[in-house]
Protein backbone atom coordinates (compact mmCIF):
# COMPACT_ATOMS: atom_id res chain seq x y z
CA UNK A 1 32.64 14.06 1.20
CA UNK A 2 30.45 10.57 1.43
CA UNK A 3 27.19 11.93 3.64
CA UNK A 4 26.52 9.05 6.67
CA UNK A 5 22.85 8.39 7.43
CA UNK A 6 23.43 9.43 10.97
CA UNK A 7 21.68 10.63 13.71
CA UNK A 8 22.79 11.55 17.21
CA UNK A 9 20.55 11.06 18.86
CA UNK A 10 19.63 8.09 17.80
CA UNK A 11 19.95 5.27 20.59
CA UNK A 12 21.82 2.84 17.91
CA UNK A 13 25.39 3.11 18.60
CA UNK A 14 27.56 5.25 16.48
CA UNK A 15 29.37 2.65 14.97
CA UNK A 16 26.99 0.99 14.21
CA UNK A 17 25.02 3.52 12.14
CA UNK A 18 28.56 4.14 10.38
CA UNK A 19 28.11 0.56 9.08
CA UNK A 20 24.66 0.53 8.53
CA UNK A 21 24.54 3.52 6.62
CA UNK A 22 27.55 2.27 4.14
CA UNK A 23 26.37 -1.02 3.57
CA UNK A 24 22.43 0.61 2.64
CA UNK A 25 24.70 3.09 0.69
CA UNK A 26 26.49 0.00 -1.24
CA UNK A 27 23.20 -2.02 -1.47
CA UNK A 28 21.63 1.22 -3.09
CA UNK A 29 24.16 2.19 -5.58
CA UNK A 30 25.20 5.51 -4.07
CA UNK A 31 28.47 3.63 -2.90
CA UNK A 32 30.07 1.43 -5.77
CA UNK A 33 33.13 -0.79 -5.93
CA UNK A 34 36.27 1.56 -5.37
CA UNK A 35 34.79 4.14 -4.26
CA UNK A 36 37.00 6.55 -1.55
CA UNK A 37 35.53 6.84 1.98
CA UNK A 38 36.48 9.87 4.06
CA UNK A 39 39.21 9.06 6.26
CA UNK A 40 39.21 8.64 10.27
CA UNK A 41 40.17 12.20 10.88
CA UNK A 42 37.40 13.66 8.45
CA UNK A 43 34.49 11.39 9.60
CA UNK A 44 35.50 12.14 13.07
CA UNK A 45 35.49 15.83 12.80
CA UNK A 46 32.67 16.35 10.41
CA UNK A 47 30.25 14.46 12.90
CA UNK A 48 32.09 14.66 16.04
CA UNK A 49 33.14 11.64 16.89
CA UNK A 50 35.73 10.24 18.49
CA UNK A 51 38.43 8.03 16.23
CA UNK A 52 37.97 4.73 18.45
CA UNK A 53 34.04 4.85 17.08
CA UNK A 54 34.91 5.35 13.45
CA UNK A 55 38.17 3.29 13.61
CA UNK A 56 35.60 0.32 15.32
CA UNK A 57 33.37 1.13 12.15
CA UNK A 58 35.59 0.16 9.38
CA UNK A 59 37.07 -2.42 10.97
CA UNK A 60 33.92 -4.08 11.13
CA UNK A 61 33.00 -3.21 7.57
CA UNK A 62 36.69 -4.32 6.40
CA UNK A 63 35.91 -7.99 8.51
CA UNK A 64 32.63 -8.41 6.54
CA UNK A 65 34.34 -7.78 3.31
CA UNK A 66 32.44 -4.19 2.09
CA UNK A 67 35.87 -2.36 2.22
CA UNK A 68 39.10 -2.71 2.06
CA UNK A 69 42.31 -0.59 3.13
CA UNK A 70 45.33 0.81 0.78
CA UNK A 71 48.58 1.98 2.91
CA UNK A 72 48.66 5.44 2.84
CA UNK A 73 45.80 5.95 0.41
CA UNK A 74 42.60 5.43 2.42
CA UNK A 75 39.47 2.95 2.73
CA UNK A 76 38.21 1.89 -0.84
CA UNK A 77 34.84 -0.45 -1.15
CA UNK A 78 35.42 -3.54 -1.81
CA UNK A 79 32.20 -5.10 -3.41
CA UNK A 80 28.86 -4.07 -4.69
CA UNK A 81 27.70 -6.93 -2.46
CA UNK A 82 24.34 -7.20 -4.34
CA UNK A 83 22.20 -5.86 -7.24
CA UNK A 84 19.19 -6.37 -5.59
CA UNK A 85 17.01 -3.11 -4.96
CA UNK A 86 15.94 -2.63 -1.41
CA UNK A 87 11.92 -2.18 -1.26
CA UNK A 88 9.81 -1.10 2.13
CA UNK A 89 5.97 -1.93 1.32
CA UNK A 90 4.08 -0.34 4.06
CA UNK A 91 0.40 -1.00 4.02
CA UNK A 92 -2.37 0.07 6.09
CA UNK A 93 -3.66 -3.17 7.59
CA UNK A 94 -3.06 -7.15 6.91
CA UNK A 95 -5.85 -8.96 4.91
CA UNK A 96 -6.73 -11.84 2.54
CA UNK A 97 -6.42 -8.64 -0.22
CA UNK A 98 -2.98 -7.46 0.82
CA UNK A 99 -2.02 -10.76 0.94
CA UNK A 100 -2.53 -11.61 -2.38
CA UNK A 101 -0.90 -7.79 -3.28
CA UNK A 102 1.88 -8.52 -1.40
CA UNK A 103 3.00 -12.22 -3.33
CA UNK A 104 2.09 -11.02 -6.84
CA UNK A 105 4.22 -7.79 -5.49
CA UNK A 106 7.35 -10.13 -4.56
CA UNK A 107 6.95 -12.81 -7.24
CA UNK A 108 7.05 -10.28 -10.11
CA UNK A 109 10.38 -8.80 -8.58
CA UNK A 110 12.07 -12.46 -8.16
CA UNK A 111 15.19 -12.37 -6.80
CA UNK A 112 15.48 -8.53 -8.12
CA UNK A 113 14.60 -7.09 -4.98
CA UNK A 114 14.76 -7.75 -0.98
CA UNK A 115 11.06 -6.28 0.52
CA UNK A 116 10.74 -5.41 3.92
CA UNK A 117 6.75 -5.55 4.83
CA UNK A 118 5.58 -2.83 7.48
CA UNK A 119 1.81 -1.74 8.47
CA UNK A 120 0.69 1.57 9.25
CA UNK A 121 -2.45 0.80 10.61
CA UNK A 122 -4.00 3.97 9.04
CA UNK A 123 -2.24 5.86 11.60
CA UNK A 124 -0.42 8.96 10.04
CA UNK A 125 2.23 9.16 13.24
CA UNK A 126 2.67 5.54 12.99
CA UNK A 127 3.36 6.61 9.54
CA UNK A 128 5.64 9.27 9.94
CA UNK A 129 8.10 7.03 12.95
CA UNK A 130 8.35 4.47 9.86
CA UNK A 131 9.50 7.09 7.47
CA UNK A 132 11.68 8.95 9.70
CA UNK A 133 13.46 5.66 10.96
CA UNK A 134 13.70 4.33 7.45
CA UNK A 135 14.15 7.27 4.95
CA UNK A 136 17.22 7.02 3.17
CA UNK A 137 17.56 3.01 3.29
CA UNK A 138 15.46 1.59 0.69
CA UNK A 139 15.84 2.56 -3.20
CA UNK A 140 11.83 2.19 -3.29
CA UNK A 141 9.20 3.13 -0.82
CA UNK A 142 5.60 1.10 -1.79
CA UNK A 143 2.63 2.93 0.17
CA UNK A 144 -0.88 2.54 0.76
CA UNK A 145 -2.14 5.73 1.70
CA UNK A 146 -5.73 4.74 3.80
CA UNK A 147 -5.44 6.80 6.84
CA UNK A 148 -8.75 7.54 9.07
CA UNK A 149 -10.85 10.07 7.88
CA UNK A 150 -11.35 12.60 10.64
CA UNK A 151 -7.37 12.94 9.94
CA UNK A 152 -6.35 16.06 8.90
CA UNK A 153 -4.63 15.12 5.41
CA UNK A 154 -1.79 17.31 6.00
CA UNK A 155 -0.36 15.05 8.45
CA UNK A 156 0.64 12.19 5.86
CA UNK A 157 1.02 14.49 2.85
CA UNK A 158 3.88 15.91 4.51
CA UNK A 159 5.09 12.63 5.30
CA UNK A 160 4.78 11.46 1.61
CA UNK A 161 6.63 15.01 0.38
CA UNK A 162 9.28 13.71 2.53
CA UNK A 163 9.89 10.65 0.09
CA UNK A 164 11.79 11.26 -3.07
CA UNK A 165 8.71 11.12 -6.04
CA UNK A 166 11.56 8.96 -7.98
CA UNK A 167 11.47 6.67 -4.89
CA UNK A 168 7.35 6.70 -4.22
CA UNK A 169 4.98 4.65 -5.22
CA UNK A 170 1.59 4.89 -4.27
CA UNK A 171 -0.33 1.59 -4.37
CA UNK A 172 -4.24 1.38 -4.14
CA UNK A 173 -5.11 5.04 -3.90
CA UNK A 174 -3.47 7.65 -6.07
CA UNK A 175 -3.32 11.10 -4.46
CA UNK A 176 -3.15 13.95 -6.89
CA UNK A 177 -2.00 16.76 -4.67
CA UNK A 178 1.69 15.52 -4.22
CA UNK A 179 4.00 17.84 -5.36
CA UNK A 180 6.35 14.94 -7.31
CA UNK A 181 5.51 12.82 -10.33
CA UNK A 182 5.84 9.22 -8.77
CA UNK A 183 4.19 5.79 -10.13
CA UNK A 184 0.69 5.61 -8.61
CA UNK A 185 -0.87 2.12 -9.73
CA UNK A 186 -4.61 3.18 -8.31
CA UNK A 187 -8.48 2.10 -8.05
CA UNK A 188 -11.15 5.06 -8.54
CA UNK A 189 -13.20 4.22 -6.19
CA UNK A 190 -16.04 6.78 -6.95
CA UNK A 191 -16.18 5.48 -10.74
CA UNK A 192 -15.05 2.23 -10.11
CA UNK A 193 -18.56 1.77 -8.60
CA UNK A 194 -20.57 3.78 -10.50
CA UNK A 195 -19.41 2.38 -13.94
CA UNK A 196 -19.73 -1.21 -12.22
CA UNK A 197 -23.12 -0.80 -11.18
CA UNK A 198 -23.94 0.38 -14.66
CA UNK A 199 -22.57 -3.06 -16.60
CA UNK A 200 -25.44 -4.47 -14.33
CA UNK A 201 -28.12 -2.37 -15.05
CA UNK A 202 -30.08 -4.94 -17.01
CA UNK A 203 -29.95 -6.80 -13.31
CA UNK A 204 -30.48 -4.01 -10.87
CA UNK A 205 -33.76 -2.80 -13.41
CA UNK A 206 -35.95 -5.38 -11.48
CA UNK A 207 -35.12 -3.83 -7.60
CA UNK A 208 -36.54 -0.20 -6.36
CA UNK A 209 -34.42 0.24 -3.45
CA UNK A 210 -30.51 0.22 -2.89
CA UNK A 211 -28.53 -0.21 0.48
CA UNK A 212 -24.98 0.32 1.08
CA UNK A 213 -23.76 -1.42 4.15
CA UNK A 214 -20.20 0.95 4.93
CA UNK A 215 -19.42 1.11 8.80
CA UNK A 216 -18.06 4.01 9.50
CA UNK A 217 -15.11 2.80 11.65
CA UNK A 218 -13.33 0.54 8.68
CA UNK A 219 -11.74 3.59 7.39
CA UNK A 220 -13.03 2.57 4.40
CA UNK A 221 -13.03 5.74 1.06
CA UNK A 222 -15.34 8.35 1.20
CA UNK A 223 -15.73 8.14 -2.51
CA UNK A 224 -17.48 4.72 -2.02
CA UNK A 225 -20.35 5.96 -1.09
CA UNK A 226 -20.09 8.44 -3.29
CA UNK A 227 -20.15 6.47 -6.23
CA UNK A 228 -23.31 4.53 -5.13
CA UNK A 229 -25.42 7.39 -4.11
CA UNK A 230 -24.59 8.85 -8.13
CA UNK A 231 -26.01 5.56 -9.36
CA UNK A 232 -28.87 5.69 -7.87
CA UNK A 233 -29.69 8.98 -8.12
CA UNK A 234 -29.10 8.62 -12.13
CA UNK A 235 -31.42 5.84 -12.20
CA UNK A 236 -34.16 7.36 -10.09
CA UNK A 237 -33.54 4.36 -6.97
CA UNK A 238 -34.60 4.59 -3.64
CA UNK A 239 -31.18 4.52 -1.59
CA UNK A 240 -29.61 4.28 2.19
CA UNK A 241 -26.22 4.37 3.49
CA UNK A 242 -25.90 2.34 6.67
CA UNK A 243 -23.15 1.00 9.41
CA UNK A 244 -24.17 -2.49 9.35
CA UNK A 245 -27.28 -5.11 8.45
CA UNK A 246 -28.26 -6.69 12.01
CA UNK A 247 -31.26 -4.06 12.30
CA UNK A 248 -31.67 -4.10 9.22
CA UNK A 249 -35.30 -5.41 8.03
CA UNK A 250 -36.05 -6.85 4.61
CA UNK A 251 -38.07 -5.22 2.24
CA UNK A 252 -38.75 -7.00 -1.46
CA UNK A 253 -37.37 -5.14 -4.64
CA UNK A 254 -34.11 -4.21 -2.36
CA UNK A 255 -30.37 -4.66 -3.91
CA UNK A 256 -27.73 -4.50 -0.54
CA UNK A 257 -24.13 -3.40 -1.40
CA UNK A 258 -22.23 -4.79 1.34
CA UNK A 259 -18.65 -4.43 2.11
CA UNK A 260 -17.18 -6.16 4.77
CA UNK A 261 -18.33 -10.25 4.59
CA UNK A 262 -19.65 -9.94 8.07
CA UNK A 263 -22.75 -7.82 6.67
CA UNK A 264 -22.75 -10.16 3.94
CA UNK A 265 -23.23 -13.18 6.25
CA UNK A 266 -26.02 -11.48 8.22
CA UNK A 267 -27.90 -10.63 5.39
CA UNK A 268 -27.64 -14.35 3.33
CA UNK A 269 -29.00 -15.77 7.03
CA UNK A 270 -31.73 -12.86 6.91
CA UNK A 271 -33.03 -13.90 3.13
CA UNK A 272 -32.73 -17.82 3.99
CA UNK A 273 -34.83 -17.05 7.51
CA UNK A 274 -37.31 -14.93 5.46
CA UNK A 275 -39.81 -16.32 2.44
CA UNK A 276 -37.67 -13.21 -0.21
CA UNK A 277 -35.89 -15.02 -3.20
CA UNK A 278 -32.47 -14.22 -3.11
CA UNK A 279 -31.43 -12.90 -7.03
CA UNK A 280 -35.39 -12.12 -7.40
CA UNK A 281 -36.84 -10.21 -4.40
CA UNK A 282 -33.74 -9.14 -2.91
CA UNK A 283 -29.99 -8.66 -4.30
CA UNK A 284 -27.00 -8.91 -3.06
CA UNK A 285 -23.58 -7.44 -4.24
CA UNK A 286 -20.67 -8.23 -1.99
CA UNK A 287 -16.91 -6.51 -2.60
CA UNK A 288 -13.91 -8.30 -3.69
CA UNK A 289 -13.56 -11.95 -4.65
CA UNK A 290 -12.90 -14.66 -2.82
CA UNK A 291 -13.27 -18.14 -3.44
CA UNK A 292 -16.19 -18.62 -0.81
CA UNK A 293 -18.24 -15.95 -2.81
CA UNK A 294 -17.72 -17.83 -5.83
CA UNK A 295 -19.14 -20.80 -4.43
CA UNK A 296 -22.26 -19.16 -2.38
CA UNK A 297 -22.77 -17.57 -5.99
CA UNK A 298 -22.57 -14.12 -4.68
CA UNK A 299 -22.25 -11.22 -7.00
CA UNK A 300 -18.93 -9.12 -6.75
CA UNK A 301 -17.64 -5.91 -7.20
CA UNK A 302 -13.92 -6.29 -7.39
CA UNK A 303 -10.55 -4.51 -8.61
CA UNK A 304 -7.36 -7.49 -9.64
CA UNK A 305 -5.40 -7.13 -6.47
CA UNK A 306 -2.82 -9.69 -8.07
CA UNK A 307 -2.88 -7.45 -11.09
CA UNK A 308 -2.28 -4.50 -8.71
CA UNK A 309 1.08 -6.34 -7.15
CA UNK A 310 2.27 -7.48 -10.42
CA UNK A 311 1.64 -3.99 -11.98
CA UNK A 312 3.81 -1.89 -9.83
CA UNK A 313 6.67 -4.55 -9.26
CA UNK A 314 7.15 -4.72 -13.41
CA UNK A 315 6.83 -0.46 -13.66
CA UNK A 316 9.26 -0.16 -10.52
CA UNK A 317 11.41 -2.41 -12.06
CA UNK A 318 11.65 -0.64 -15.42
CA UNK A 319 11.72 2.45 -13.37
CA UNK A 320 8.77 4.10 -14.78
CA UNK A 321 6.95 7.06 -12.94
CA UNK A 322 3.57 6.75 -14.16
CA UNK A 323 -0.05 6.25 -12.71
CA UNK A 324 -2.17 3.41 -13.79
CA UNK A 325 -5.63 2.54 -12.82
CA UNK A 326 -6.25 -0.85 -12.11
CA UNK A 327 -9.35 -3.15 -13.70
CA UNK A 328 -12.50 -3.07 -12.05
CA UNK A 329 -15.46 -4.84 -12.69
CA UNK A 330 -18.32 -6.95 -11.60
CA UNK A 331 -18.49 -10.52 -11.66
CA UNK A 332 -22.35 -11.80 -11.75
CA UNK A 333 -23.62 -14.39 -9.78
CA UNK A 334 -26.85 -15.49 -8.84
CA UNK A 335 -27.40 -13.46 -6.41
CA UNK A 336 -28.27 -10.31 -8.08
């Protein structure tokens, strides 16, 4: 018998979950054009309900063209109403970044796909309502998997093991420890920075000292500053990790790593108040691109978010289940 998406207790009326669930059922290719559904008498006793609600149901659907009715044979759908595949992205917060994720994302799927956009806000219950509420409706489920760190992981890795692997896709961050095999396009944060540090070596020769600028509250990767303390302890550098540059006081021969462009603005107005060259005495590295960067002639550190988006909307599309890391690299500037 044809399984509803229903839930009891759900304060959606029962009719209206009955069509709901068959039209996300016909828009996801488990229902296809003359298919049987169960009758009145078997829906009603196999969930309980009573024959006005299921009668109401299929009425509606039969109205709005999804199924049609045979005399004495039953309720037969009518139309695969669309070919499209039904995507939720759910990402952690809204930025410039996502943004550009999000329209490479939808412009590589054209009209292929319908994409539903919700945010998480790295909060694994949060997390966990949007599953629960929409498991079962989409054909693909596109996450970014940032949650804080004090956050005990099991509390979203049992949210992800929820999701069909054939139906995840992890965008971003890959994470390793999930049980199922599902297409991961990914940054390594860790080596991302280490190995793009390195490609500016030749630079980062002429300055002792090394601060990363990471506050603590952005939720930003642990392995961040992981990568930069390995640099510098490679290359023998002098290196701090702090929450944010207005204390911070100048020194000459010092390279900043900065990661959110508020530090980066305090720290161009430091050099410019001070008598330090900026690209001689002291260096500055920002993360990801923009187009403001580019004309300050800042140095970056940055992965190809529109690569990222255009990368998992061609795999999910030929419905491959792999993990690919996404390009990295450093674009140099004068400022370094």
């Amino acid at each position: 018998m044809y399984k509803l998406q229903f839930n009891p207790f759900d304060k959606t009326p029962k009719y209206k979950q009955i069509v709901q669930s068959v039209i996300t059922d016909i828009e996801r290719g488990v229902l296809k054009k003359g298919d049987q559904l169960p009758s009145i008498s078997e829906l009603s006793v196999e969930y309980y309900l009573a024959r006005d609600t299921v009668e109401k149901a299929y009425r509606e659907l039969r109205e709005r063209g999804y199924i049609t009715s045979v005399q004495g044979k039953g309720y037969y759908i009518q139309t695969n109403d669309t070919n499209k595949l039904k995507v939720l992205l759910i990402f952690n917060k809204l930025s410039s970044y996502k943004k550009l994720i999000y329209y490479a994302f939808i412009n590589a799927l054209g009209d292929r796909a319908t994409v539903d956009l919700q945010i998480h806000h790295y909060n694994a219950r949060h997390f966990k309502d949007i599953i629960e509420k929409n498991l079962g409706k989409y054909n693909y489920y596109v996450v970014m998997p940032h949650f804080t760190q004090e956050l005990d992981k099991a509390n979203y890795m049992d949210v992800l093991e929820m999701i069909p692997a054939n139906e995840l896709v992890l965008l971003d961050k890959d994470i390793p420890d999930l049980s199922g095999n599902c297409l991961s396009v990914f940054q390594n944060f860790e080596k991302d920075i280490f190995n793009a540090l390195e490609t500016a070596q030749d630079l980062l020769n002429r300055y002792k000292r090394m601060v990363l600028i990471l506050p603590s509250d952005g939720n930003y990767p642990d392995e961040i500053a992981r990568g930069f303390r390995s640099f510098c302890i490679v290359h023998d550098k002098q290196f701090a990790v702090k929450e944010n540059a207005m204390d911070e006081a100048l020194e000459a021969s010092t390279a900043y790593v900065t990661v959110e462009e508020t530090d980066l603005a305090e720290l161009v107005k430091k050099v410019r108040q001070s008598s330090f060259l900026l690209g001689r005495e002291i260096g500055l590295i920002s993360f990801n691109e923009t187009t403001l960067k580019d004309l300050l002639g800042i140095t970056v550190i940055t992965t190809d978010f529109e690569h990222m988006g255009r990368t998992a909307a061609t795999l999910l599309l030929d419905k491959q289940r792999v993990k690919v890391k996404n390009p990295f690299y450093m674009i140099r500037r004068g400022s370094l």
